[in-house]
Protein backbone atom coordinates (compact mmCIF):
# COMPACT_ATOMS: atom_id res chain seq x y z
CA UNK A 1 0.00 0.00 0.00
CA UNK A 2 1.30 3.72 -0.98
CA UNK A 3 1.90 6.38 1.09
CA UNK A 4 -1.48 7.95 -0.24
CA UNK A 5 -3.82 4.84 -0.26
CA UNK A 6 -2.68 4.51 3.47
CA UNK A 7 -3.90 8.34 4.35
CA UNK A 8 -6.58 7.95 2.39
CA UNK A 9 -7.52 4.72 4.02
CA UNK A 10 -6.70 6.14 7.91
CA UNK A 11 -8.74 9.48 7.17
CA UNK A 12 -12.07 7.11 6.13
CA UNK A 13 -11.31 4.96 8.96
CA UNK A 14 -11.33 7.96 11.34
CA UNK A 15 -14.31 8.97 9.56
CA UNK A 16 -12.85 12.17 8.68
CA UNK A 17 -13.16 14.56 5.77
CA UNK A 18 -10.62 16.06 3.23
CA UNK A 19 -11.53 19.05 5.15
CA UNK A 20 -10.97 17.72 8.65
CA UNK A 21 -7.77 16.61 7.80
CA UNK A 22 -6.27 20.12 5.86
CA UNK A 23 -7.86 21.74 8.95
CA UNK A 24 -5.45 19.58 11.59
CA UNK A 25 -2.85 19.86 9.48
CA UNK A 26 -3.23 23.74 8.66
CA UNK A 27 -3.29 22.62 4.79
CA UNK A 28 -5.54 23.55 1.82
CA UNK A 29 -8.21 20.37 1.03
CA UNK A 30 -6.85 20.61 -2.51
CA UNK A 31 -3.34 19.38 -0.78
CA UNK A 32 -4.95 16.67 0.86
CA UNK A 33 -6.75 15.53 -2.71
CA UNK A 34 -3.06 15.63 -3.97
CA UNK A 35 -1.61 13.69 -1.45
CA UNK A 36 -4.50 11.28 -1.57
CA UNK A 37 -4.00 10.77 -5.12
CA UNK A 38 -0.26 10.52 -5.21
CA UNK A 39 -0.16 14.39 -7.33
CA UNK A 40 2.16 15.23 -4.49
CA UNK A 41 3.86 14.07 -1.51
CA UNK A 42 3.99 15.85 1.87
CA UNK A 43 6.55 17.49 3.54
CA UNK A 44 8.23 15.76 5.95
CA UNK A 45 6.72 17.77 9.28
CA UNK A 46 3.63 16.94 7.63
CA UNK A 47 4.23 12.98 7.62
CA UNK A 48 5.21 12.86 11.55
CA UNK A 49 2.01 15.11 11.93
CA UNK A 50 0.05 12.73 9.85
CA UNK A 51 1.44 9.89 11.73
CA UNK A 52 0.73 11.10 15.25
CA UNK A 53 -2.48 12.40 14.26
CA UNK A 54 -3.81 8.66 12.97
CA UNK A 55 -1.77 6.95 15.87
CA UNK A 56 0.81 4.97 13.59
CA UNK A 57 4.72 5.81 13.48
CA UNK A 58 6.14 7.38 10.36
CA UNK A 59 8.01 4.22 9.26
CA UNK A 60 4.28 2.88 9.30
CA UNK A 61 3.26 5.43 7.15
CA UNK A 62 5.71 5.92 4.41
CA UNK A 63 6.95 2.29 4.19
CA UNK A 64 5.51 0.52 1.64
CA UNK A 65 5.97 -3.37 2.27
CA UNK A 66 6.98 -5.26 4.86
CA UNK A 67 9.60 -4.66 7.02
CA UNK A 68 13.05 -5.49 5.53
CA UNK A 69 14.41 -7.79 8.54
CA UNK A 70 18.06 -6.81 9.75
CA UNK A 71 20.74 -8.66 8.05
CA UNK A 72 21.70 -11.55 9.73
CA UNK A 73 25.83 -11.02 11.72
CA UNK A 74 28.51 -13.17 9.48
CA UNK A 75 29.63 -16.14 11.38
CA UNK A 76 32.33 -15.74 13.59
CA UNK A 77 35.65 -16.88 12.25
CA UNK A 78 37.97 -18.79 13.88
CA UNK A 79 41.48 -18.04 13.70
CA UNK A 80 44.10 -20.59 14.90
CA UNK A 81 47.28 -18.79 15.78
CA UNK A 82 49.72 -21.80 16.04
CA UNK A 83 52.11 -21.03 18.52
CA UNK A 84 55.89 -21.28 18.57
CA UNK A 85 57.02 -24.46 20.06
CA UNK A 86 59.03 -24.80 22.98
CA UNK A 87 61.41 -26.85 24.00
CA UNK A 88 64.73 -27.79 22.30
CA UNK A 89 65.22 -29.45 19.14
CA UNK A 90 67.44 -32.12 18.21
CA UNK A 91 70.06 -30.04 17.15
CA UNK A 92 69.71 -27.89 20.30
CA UNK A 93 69.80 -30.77 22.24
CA UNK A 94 72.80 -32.32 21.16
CA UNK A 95 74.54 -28.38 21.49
CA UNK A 96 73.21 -28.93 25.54
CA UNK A 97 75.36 -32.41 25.49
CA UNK A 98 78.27 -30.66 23.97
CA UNK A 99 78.46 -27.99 26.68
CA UNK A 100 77.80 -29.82 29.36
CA UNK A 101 80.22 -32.02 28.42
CA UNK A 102 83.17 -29.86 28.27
CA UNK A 103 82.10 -27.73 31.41
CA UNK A 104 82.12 -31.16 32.87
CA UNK A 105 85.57 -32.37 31.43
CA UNK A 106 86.80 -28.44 32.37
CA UNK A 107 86.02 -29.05 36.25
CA UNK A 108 87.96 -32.78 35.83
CA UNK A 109 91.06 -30.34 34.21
CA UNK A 110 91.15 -28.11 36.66
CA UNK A 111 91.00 -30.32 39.48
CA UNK A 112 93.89 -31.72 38.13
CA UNK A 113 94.00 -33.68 34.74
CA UNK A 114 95.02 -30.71 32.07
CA UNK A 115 94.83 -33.36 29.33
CA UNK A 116 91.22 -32.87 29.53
CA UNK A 117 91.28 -28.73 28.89
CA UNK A 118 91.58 -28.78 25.37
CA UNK A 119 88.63 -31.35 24.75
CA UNK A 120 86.49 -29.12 27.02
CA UNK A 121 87.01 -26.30 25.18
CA UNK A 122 86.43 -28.04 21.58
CA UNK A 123 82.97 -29.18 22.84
CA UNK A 124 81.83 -26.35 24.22
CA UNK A 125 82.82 -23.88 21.15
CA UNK A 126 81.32 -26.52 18.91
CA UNK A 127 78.70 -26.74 21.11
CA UNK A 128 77.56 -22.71 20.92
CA UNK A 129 76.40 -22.67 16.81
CA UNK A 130 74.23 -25.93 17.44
CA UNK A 131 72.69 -24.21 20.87
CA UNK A 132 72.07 -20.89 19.40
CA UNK A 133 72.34 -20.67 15.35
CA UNK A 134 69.04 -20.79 13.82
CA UNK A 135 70.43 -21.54 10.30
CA UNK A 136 72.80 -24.00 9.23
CA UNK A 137 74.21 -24.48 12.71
CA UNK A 138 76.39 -27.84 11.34
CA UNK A 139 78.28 -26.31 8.91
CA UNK A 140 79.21 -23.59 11.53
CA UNK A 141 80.42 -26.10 13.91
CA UNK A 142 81.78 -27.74 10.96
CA UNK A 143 83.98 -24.90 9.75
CA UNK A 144 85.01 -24.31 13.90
CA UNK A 145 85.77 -27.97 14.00
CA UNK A 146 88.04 -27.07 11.05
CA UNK A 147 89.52 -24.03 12.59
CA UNK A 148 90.05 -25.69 16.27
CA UNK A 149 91.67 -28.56 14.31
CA UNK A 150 94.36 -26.33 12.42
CA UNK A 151 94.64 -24.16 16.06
CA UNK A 152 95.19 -27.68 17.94
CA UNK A 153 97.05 -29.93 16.19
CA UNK A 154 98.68 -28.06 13.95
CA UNK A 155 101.32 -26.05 16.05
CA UNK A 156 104.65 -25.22 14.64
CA UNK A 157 106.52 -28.88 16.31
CA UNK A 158 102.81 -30.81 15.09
CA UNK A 159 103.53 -33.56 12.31
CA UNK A 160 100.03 -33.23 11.91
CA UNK A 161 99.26 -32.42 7.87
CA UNK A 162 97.27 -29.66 6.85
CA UNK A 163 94.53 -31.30 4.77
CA UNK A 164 93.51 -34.59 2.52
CA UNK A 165 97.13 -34.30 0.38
CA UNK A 166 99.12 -34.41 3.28
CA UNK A 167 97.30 -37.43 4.95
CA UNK A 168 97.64 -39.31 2.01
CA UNK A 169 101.27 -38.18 1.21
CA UNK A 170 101.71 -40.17 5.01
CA UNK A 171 100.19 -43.01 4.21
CA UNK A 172 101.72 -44.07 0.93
CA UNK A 173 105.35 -43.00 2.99
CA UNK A 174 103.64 -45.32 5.52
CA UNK A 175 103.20 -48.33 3.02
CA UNK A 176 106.78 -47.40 1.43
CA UNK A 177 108.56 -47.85 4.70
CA UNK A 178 107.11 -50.29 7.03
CA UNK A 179 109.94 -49.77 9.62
CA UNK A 180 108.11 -46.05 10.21
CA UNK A 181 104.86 -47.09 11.17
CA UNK A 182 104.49 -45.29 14.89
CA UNK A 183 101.27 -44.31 16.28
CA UNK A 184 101.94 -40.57 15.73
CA UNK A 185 102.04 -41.06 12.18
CA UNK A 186 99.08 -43.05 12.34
CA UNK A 187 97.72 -40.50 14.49
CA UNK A 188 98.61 -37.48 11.54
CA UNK A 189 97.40 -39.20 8.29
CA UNK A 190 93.64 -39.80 10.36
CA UNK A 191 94.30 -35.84 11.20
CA UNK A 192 94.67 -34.72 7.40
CA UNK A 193 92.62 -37.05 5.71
CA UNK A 194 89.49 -36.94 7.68
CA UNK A 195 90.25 -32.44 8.21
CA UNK A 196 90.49 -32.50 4.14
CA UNK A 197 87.18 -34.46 3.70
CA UNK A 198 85.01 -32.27 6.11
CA UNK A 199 86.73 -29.22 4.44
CA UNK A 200 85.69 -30.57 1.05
CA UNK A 201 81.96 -31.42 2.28
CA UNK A 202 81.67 -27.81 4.50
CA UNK A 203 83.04 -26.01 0.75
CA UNK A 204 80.09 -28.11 -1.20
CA UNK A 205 77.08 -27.76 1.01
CA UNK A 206 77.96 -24.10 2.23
CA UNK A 207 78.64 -23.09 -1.52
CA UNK A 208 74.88 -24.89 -1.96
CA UNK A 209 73.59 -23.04 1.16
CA UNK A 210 74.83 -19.68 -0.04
CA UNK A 211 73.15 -20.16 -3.67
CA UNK A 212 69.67 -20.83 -2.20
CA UNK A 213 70.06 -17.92 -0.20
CA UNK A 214 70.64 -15.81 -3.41
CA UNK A 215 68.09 -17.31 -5.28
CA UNK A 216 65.33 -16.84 -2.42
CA UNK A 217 66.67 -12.99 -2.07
CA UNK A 218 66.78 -12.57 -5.84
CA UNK A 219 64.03 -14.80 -7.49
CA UNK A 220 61.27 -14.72 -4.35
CA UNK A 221 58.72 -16.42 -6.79
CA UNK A 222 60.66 -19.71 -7.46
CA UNK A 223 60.81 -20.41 -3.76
């Protein structure tokens, strides 16, 4: 129903005139016609007027229609914030057994075996990268292991050899002359050959390491 078939409707109802109604609402009858016939539309102090004169509220009035009913709230979404686990990881864990170990093997050099001073230290500097690096922490303790090495057993009096050549230059001098064969020498080819294959790894999977890094920074979308 339009807003004029409802005050034409409510002004029969009331039993009221064209008349009646201009004079309440201090109009001309010709405005009411208008309004009655949809010529014209009226003002909006004339609608609440209208309304509180026939008892209904405005929205009654001028709606035509039901009532739209309020939009129903979206459902609630829930978000699932996955939270950072604690605890150690593997790799932390065996950086824990490193440094306890040499703070433990520390105490038995101080108390009085000083053997045991330079193993403590080793474990606990190769223990720090697999503790507390968050990337690549074995091929940091890899390169320290290499650098502790060459600091340790390489002094200027060491026989040790410096890498995988000089191992192997001991051993075939080893095969060559049998009568040579002492534990220190033994003790030096182990040193160079097994120093020259962790260098040779730690060069091939840091060189790997340090191209996916590039690629990540400089091609994002191939990730």
């Amino acid at each position: 129903m339009t807003l004029a078939e409802k005050i034409l409707s409510l002004r029969t109802q009331r039993g009221m005139s064209q008349d009646d109604l201009a004079e309440k609402l201090e109009v001309s009858r010709q405005s009411v016609s208008k309004w009655e016939t949809a010529q014209s539309t009226p003002d909006l102090d004339k609608i609440i007027k209208l309304a509180n004169l026939f008892g209904v509220t405005v929205d009654e009035l001028v709606r035509d229609g039901e009532r739209p009913q309020p939009p129903e709230p979206p459902e609630a979404k829930v978000i699932y914030v996955e939270r950072e686990k604690r605890g150690l990881t593997p790799v932390q864990t065996l950086g824990v057994i490193f440094e306890v170990t040499g703070a433990a093997l520390a105490i038995l050099g101080i108390m009085g075996a000083p053997v045991l001073i330079l193993p403590a230290v080793a474990l606990v500097v190769l223990g720090l990268p697999l503790l507390l690096a968050r990337k690549h922490p074995f091929l940091i303790a890899g390169w320290l292991a290499v650098a502790l090495s060459l600091t340790i057993l390489n002094p200027n009096f060491s026989v040790c050899p410096w890498g995988l050549m000089g191992g192997l230059r001991i051993v075939r001098h080893l095969i060559a002359n049998p009568a040579m064969r002492y534990r220190t020498y033994y003790f030096a080819a182990a040193v160079g050959i097994v120093r020259g294959l962790l260098t040779l790894a730690l060069i091939v999977f840091t060189g790997r390491a340090c191209g996916k890094a590039w690629k990540e920074k400089h091609f994002p979308e191939q990730k």
